[in-house]
C-alpha atoms as a PDB file:
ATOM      1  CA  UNK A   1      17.932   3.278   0.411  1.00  0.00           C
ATOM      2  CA  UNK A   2      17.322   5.136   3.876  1.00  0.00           C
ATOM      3  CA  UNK A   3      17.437   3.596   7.112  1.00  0.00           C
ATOM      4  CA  UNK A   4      13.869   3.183   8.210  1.00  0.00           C
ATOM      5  CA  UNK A   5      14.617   4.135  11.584  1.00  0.00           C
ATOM      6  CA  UNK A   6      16.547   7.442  10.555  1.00  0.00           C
ATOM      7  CA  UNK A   7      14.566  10.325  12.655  1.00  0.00           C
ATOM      8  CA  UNK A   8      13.651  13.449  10.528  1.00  0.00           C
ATOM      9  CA  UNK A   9      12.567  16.815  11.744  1.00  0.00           C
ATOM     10  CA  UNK A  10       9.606  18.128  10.725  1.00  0.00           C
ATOM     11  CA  UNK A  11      11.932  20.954   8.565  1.00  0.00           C
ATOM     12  CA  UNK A  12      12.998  17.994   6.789  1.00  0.00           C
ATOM     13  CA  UNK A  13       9.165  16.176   6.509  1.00  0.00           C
ATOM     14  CA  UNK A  14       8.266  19.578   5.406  1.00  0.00           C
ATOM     15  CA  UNK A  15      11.073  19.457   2.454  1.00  0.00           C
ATOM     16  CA  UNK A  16      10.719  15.682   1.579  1.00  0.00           C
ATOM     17  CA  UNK A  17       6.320  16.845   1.204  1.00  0.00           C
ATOM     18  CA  UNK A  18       7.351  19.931  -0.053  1.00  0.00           C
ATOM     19  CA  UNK A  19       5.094  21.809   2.791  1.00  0.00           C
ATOM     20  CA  UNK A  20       5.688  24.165   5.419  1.00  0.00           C
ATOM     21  CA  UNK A  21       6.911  22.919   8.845  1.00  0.00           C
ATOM     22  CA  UNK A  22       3.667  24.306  10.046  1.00  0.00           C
ATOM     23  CA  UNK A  23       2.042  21.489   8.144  1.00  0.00           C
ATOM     24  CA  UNK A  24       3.927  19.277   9.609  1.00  0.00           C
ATOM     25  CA  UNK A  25       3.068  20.321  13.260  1.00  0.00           C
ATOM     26  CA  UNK A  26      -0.454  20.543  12.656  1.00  0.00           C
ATOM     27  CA  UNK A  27      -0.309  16.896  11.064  1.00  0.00           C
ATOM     28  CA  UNK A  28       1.024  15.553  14.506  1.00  0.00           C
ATOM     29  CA  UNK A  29      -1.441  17.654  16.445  1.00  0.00           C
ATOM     30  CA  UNK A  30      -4.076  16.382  14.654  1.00  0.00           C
ATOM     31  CA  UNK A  31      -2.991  12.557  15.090  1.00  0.00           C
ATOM     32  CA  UNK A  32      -2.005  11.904  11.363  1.00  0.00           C
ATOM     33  CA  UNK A  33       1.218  11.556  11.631  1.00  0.00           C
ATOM     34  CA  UNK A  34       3.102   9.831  14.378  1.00  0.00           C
ATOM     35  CA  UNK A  35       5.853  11.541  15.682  1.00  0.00           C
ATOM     36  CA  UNK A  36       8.163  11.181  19.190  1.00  0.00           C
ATOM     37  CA  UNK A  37       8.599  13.968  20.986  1.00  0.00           C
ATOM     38  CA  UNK A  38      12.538  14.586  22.338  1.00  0.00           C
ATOM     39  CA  UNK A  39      12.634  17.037  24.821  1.00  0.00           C
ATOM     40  CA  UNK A  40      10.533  19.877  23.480  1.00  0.00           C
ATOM     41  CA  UNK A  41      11.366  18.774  19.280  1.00  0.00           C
ATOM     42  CA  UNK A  42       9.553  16.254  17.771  1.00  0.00           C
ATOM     43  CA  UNK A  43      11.139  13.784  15.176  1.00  0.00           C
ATOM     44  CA  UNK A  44       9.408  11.473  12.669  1.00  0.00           C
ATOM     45  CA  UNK A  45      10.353   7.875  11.820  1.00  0.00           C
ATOM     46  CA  UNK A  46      11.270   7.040   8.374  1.00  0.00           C
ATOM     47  CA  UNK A  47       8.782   4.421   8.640  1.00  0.00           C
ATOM     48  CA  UNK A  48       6.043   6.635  10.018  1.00  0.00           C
ATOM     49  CA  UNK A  49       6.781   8.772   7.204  1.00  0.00           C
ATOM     50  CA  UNK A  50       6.432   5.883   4.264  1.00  0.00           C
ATOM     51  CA  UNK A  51       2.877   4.793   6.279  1.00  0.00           C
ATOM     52  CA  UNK A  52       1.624   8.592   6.248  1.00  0.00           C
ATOM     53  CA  UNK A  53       2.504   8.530   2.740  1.00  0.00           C
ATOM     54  CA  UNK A  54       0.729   5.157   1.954  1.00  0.00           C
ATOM     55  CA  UNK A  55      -2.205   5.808   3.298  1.00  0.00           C
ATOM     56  CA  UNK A  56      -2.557   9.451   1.467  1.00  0.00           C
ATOM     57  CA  UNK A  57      -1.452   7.986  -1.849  1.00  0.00           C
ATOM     58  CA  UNK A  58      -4.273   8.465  -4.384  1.00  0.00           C
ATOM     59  CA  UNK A  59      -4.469   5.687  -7.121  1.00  0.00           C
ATOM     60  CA  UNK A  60      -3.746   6.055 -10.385  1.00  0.00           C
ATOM     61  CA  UNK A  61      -6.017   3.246 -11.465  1.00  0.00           C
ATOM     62  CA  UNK A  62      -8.381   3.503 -13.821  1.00  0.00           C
ATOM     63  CA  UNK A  63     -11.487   2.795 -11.668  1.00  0.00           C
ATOM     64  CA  UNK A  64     -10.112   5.307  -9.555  1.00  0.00           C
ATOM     65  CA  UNK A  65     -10.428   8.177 -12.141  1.00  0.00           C
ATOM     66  CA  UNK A  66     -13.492   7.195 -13.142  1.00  0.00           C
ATOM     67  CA  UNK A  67     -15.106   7.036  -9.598  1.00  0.00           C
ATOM     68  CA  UNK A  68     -13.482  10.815  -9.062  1.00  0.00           C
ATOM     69  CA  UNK A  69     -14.965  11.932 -12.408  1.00  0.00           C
ATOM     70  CA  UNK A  70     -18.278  10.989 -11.372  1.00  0.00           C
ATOM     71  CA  UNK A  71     -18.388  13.187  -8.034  1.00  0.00           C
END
């Protein structure tokens, strides 16, 4: 397992999303995803990582397919 507080660039957010860098930037100019700034580079927490991907997980329940289906 990784260490939770292991710092990532966003090269390595963009691999682990499988996005562009760019994505990454504008994620932590918009606010959703927390990042420290070093210098002039930012780095991303593991855990700020695992709650970015928490909170854009979509469900794979059953009530959550249906409510989709019925947009």
């Amino acid at each position: 397992m990784a260490d939770r507080s292991e710092c990532l660039s966003p090269k390595a957010v963009g691999r682990e999303l499988q996005v562009s860098p760019q994505t990454i930037y504008n994620l932590i100019a918009r606010g959703e995803l927390a990042a420290l700034k070093v210098g002039k580079q930012y780095r991303v927490t593991r855990i700020e990582l695992d709650a970015y991907k928490e909170r854009n997980r979509v469900g794979s329940d059953e009530a959550s397919i249906t409510d989709v289906s019925r947009a």
